[in-house]
PDB file of N, CA and C in Angstrom:
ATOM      1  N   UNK A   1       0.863  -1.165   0.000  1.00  0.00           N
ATOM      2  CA  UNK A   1       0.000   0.000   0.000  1.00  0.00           C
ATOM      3  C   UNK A   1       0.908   1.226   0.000  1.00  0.00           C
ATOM      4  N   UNK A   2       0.742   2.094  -0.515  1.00  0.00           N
ATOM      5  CA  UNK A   2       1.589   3.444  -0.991  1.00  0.00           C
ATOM      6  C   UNK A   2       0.535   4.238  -0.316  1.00  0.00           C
ATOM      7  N   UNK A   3       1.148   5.185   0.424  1.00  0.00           N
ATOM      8  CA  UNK A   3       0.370   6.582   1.456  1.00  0.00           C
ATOM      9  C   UNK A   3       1.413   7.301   0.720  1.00  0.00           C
ATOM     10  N   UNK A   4       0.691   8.615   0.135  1.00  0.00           N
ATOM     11  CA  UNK A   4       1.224   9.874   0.095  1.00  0.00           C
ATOM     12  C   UNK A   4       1.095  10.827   0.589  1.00  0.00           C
ATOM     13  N   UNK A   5       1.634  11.496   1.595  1.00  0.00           N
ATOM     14  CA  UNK A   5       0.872  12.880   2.243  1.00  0.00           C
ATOM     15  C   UNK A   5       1.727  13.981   1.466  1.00  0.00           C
ATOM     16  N   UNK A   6       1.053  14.967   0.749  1.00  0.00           N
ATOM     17  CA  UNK A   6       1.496  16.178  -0.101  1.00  0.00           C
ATOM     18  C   UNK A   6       1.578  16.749   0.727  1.00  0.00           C
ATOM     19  N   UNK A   7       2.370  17.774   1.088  1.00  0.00           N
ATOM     20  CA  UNK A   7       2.370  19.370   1.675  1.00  0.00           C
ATOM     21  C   UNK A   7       3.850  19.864   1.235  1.00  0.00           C
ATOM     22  N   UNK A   8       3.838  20.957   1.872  1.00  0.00           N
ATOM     23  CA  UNK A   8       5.547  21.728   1.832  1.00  0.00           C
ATOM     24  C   UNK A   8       6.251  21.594   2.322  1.00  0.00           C
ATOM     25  N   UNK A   9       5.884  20.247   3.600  1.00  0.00           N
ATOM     26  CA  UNK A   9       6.852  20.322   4.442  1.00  0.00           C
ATOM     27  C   UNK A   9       7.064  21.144   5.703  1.00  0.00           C
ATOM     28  N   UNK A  10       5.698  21.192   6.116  1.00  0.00           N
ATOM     29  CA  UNK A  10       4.855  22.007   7.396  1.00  0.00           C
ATOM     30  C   UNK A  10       4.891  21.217   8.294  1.00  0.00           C
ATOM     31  N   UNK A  11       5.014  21.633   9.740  1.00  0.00           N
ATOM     32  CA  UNK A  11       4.711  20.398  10.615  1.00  0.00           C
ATOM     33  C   UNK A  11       3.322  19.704  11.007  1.00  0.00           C
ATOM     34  N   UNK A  12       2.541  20.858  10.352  1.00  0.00           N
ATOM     35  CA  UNK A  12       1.011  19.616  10.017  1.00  0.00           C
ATOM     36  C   UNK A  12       0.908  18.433   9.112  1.00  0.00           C
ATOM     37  N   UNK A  13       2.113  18.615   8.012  1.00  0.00           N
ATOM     38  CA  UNK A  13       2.627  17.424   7.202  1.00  0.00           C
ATOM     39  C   UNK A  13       2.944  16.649   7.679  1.00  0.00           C
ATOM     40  N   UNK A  14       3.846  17.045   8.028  1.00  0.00           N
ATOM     41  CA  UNK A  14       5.099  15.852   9.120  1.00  0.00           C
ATOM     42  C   UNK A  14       3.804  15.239  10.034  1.00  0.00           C
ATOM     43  N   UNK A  15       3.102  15.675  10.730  1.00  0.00           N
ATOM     44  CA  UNK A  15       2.288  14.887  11.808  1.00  0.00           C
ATOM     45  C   UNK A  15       1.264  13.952  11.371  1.00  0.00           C
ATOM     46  N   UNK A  16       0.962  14.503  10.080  1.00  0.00           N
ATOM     47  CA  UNK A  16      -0.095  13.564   9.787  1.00  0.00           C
ATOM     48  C   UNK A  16       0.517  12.162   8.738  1.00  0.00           C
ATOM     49  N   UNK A  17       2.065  12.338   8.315  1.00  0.00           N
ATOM     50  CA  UNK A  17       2.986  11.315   7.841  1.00  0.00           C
ATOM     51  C   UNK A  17       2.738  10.219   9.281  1.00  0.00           C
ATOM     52  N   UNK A  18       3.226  11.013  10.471  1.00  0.00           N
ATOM     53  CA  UNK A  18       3.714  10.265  11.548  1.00  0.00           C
ATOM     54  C   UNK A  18       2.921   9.737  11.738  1.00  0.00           C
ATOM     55  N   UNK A  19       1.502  10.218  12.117  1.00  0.00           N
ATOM     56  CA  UNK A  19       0.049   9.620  12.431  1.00  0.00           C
ATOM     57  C   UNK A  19      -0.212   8.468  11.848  1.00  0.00           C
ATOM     58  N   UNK A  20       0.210   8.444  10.648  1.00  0.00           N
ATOM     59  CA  UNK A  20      -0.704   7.389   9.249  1.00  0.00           C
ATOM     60  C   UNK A  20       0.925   6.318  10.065  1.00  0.00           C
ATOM     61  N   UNK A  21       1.843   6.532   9.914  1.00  0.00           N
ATOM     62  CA  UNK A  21       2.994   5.418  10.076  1.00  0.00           C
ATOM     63  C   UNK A  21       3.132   4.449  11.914  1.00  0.00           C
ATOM     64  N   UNK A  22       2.525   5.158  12.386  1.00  0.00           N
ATOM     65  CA  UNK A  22       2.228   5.116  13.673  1.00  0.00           C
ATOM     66  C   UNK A  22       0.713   4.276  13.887  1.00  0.00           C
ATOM     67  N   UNK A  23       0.098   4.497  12.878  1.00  0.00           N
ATOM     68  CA  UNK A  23      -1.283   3.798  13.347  1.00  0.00           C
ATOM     69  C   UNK A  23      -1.376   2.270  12.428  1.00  0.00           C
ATOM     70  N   UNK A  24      -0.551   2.479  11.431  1.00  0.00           N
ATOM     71  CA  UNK A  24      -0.081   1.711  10.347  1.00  0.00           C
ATOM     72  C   UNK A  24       0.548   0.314  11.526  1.00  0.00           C
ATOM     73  N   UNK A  25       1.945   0.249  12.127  1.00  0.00           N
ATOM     74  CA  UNK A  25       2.119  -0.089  13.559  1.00  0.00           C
ATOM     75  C   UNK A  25       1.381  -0.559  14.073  1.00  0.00           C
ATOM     76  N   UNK A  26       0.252   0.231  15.027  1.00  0.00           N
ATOM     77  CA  UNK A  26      -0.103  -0.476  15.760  1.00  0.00           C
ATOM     78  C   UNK A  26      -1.606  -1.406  15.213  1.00  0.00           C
ATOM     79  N   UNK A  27      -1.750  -1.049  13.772  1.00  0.00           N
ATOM     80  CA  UNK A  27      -2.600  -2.473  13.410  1.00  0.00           C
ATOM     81  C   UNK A  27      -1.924  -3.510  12.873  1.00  0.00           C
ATOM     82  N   UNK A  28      -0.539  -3.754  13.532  1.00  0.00           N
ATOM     83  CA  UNK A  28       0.636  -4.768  12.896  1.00  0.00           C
ATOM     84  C   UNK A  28       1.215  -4.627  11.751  1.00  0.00           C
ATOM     85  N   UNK A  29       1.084  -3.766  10.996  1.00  0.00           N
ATOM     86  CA  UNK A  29       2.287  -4.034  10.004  1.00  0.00           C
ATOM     87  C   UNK A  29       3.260  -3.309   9.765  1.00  0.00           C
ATOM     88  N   UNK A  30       4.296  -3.579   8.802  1.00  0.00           N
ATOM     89  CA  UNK A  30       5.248  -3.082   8.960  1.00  0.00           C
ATOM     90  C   UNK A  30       5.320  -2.214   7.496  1.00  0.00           C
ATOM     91  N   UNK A  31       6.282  -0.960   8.404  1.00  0.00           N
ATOM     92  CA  UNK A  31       6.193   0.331   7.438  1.00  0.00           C
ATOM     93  C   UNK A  31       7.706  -0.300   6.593  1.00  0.00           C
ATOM     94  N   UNK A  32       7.222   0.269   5.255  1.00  0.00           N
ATOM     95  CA  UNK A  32       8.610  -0.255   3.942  1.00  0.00           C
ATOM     96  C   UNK A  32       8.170  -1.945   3.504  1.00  0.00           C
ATOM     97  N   UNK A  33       7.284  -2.840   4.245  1.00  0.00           N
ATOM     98  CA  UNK A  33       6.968  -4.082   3.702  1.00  0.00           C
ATOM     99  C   UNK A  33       5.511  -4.194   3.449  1.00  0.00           C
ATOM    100  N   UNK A  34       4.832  -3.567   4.477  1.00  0.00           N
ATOM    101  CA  UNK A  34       3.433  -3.999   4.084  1.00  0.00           C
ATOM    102  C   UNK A  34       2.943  -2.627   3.576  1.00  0.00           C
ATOM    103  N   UNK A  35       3.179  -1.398   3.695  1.00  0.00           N
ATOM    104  CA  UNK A  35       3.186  -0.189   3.989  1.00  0.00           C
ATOM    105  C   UNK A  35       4.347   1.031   3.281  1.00  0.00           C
ATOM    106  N   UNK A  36       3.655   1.933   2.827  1.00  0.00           N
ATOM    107  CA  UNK A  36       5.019   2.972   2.646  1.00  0.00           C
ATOM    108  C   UNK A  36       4.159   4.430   2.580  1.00  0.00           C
ATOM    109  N   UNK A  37       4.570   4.854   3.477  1.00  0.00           N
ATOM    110  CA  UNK A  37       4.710   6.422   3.650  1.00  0.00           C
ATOM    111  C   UNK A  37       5.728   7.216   2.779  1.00  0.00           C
ATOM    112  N   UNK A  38       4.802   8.039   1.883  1.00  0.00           N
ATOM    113  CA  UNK A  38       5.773   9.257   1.049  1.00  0.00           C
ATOM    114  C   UNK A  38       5.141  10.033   1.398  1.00  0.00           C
ATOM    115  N   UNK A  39       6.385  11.278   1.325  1.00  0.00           N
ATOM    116  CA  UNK A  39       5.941  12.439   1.155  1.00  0.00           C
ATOM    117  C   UNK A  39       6.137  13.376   0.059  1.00  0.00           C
ATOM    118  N   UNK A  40       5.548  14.209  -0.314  1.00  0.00           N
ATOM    119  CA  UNK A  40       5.239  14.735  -1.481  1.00  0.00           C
ATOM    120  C   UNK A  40       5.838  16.152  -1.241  1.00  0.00           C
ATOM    121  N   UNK A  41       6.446  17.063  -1.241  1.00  0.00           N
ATOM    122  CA  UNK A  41       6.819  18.137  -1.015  1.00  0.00           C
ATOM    123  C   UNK A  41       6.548  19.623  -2.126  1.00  0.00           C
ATOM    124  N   UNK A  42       7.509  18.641  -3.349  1.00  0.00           N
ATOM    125  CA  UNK A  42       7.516  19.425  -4.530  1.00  0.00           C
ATOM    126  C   UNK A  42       5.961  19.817  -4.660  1.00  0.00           C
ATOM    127  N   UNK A  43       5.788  21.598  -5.120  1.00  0.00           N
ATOM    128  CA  UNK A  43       5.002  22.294  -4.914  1.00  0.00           C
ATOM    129  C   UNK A  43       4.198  22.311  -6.477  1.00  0.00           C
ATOM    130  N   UNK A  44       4.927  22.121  -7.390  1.00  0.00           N
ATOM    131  CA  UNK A  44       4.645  21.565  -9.268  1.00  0.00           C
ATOM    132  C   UNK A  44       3.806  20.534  -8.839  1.00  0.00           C
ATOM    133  N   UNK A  45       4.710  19.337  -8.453  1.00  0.00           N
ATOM    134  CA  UNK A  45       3.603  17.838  -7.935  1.00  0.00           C
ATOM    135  C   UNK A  45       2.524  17.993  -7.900  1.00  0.00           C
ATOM    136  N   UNK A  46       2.191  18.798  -6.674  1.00  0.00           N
ATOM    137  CA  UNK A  46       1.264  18.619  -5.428  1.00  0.00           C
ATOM    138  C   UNK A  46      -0.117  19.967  -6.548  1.00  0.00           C
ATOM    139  N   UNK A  47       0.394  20.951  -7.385  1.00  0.00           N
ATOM    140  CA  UNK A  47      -0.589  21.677  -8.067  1.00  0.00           C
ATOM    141  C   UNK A  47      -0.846  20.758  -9.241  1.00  0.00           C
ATOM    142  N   UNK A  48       0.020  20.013  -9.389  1.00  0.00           N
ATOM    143  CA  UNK A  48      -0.323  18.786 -10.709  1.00  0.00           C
ATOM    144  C   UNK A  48      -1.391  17.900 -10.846  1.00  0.00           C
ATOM    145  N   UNK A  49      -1.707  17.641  -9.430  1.00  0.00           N
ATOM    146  CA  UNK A  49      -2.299  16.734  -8.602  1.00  0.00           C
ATOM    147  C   UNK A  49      -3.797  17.519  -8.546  1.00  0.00           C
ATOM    148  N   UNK A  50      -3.879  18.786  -8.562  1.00  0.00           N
ATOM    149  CA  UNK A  50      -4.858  19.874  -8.269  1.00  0.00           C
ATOM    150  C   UNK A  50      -5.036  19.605  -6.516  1.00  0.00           C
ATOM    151  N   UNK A  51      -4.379  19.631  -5.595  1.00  0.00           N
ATOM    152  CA  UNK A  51      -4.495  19.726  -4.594  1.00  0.00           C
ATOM    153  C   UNK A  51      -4.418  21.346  -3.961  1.00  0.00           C
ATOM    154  N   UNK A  52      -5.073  21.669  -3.071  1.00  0.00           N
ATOM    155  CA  UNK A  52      -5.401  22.872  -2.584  1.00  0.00           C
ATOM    156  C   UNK A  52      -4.617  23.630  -1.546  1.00  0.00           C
ATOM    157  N   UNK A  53      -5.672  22.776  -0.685  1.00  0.00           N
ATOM    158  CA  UNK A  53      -4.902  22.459   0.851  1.00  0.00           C
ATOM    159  C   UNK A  53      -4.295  21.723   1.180  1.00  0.00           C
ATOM    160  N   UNK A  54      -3.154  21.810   2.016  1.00  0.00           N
ATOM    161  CA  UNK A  54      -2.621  20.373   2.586  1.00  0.00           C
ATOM    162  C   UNK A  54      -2.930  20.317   4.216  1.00  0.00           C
ATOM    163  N   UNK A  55      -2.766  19.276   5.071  1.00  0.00           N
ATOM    164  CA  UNK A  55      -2.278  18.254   4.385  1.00  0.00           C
ATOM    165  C   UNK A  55      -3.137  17.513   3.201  1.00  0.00           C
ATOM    166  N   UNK A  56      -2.986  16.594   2.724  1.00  0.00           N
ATOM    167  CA  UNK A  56      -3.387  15.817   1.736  1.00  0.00           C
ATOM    168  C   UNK A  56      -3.319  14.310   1.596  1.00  0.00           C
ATOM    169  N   UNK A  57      -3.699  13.475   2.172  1.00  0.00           N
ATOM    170  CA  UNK A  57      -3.329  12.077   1.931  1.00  0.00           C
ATOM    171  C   UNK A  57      -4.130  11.224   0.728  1.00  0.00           C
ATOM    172  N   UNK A  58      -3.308  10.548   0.220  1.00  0.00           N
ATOM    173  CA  UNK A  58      -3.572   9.867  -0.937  1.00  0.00           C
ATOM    174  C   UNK A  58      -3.122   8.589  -0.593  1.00  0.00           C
ATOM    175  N   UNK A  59      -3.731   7.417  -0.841  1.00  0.00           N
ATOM    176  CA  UNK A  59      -3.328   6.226  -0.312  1.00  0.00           C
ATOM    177  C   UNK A  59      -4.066   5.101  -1.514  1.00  0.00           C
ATOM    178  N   UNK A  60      -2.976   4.823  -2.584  1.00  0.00           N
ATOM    179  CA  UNK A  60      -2.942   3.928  -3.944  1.00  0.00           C
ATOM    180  C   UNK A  60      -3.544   4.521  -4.855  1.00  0.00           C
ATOM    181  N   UNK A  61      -3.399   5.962  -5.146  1.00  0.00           N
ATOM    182  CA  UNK A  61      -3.880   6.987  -5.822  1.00  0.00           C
ATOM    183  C   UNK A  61      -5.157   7.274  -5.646  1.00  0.00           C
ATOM    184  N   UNK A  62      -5.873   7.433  -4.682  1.00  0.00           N
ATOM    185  CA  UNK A  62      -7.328   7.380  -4.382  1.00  0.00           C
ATOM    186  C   UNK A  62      -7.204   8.714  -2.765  1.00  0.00           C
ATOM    187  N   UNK A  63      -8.047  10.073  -3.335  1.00  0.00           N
ATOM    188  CA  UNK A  63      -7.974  11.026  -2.022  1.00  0.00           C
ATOM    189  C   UNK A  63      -8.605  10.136  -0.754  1.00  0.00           C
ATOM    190  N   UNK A  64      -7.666  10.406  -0.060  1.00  0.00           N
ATOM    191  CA  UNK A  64      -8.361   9.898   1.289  1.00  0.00           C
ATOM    192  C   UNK A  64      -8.991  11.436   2.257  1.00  0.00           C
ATOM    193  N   UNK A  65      -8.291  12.272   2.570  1.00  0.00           N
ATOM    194  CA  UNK A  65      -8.230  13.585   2.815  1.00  0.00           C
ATOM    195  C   UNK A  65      -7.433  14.622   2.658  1.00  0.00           C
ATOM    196  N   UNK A  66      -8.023  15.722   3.084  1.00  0.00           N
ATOM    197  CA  UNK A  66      -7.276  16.733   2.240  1.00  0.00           C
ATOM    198  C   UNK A  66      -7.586  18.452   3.371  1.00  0.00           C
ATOM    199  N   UNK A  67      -6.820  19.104   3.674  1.00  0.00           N
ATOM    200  CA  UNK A  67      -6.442  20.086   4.263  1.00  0.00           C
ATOM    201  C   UNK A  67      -7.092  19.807   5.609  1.00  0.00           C
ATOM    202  N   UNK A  68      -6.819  18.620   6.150  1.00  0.00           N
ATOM    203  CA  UNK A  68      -7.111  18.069   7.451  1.00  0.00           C
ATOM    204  C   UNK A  68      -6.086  17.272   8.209  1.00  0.00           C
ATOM    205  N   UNK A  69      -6.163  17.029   9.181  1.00  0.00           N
ATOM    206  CA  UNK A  69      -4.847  16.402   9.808  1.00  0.00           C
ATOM    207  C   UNK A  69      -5.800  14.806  10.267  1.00  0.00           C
ATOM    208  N   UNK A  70      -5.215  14.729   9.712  1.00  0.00           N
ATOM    209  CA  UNK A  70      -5.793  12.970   9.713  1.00  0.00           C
ATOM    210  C   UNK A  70      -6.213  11.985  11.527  1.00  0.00           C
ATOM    211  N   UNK A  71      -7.223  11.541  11.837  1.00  0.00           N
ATOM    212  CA  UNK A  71      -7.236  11.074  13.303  1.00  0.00           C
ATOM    213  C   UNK A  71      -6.328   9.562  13.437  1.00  0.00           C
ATOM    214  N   UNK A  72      -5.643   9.378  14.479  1.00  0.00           N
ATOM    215  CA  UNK A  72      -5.216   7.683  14.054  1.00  0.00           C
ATOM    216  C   UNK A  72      -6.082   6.779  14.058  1.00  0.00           C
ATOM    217  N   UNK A  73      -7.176   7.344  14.770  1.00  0.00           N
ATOM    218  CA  UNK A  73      -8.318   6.370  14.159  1.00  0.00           C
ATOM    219  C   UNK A  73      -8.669   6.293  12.473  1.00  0.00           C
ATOM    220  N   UNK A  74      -8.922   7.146  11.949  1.00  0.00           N
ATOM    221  CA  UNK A  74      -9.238   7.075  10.517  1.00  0.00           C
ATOM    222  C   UNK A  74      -8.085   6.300   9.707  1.00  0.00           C
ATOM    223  N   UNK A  75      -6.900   6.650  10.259  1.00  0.00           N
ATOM    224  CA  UNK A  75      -5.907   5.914   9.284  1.00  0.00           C
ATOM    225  C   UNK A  75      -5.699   4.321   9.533  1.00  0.00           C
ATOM    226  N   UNK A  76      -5.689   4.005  10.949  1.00  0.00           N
ATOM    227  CA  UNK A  76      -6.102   2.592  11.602  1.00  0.00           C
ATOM    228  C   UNK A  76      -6.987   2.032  10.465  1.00  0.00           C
ATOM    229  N   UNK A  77      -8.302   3.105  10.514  1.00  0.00           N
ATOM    230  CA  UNK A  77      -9.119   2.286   9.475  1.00  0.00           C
ATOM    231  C   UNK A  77      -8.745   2.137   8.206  1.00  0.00           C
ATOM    232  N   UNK A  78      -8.051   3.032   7.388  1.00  0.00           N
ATOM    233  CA  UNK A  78      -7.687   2.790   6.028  1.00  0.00           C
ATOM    234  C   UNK A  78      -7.116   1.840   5.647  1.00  0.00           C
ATOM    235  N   UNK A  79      -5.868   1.871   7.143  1.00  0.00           N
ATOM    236  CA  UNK A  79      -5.059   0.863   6.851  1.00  0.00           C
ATOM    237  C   UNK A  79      -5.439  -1.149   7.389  1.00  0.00           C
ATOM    238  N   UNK A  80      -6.276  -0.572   8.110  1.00  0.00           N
ATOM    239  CA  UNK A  80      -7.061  -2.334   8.764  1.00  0.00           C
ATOM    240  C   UNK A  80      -7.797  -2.725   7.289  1.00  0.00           C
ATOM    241  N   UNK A  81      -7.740  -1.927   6.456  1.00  0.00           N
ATOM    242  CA  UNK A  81      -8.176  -2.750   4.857  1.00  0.00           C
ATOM    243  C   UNK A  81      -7.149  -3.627   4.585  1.00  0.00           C
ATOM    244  N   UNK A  82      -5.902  -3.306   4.444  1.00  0.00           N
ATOM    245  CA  UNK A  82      -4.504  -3.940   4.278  1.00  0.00           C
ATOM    246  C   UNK A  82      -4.688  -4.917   5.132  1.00  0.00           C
ATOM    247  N   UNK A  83      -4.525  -4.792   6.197  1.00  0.00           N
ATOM    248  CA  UNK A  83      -4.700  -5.930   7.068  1.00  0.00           C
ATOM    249  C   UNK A  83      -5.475  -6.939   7.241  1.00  0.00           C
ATOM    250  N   UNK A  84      -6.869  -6.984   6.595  1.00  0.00           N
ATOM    251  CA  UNK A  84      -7.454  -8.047   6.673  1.00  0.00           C
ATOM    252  C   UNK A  84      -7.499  -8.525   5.407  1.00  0.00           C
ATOM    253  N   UNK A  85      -6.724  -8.286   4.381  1.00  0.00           N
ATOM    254  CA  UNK A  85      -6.102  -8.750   3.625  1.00  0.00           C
ATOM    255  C   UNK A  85      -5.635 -10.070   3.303  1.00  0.00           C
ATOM    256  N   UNK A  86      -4.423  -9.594   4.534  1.00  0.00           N
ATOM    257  CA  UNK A  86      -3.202 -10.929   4.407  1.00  0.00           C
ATOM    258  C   UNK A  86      -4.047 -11.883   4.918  1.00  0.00           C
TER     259      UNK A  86
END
């Protein structure tokens, strides 16, 4: 599963990276194998994309949210899709 969070590199970025990699964790899996957190910075990208606000998460090219800071509950849930998976 590929997570992208777009921004500039704000610390509302950074937190909601951490959030999604952190909640990712504690529904067991592992970030870089089951999981990958990017971040998106470049400001071309992220208007390419037509994104507005950030933050922005995108997770397997599909908006998840956008100029919100993500709850670890919500990302738990995105990511407990992955998980009941395997």
């Amino acid at each position: 599963m590929m997570i992208e969070v777009l921004g500039p590199g704000c610390a509302r970025c950074d937190k909601a990276a951490e959030i999604i990699q952190k909640a990712g964790e504690e529904v067991g899996l592992v970030h870089g194998e089951d999981f990958y957190v990017s971040r998106v910075h470049d400001l071309n990208q992220i208007a390419a994309r037509g994104v507005m606000v950030t933050p922005t998460v995108i997770i397997d090219g599909q908006l998840k949210l956008s100029g919100k800071m993500p709850s670890k509950d919500k990302a738990k849930e995105w990511l407990s899709v992955l998980k009941k998976a395997e």
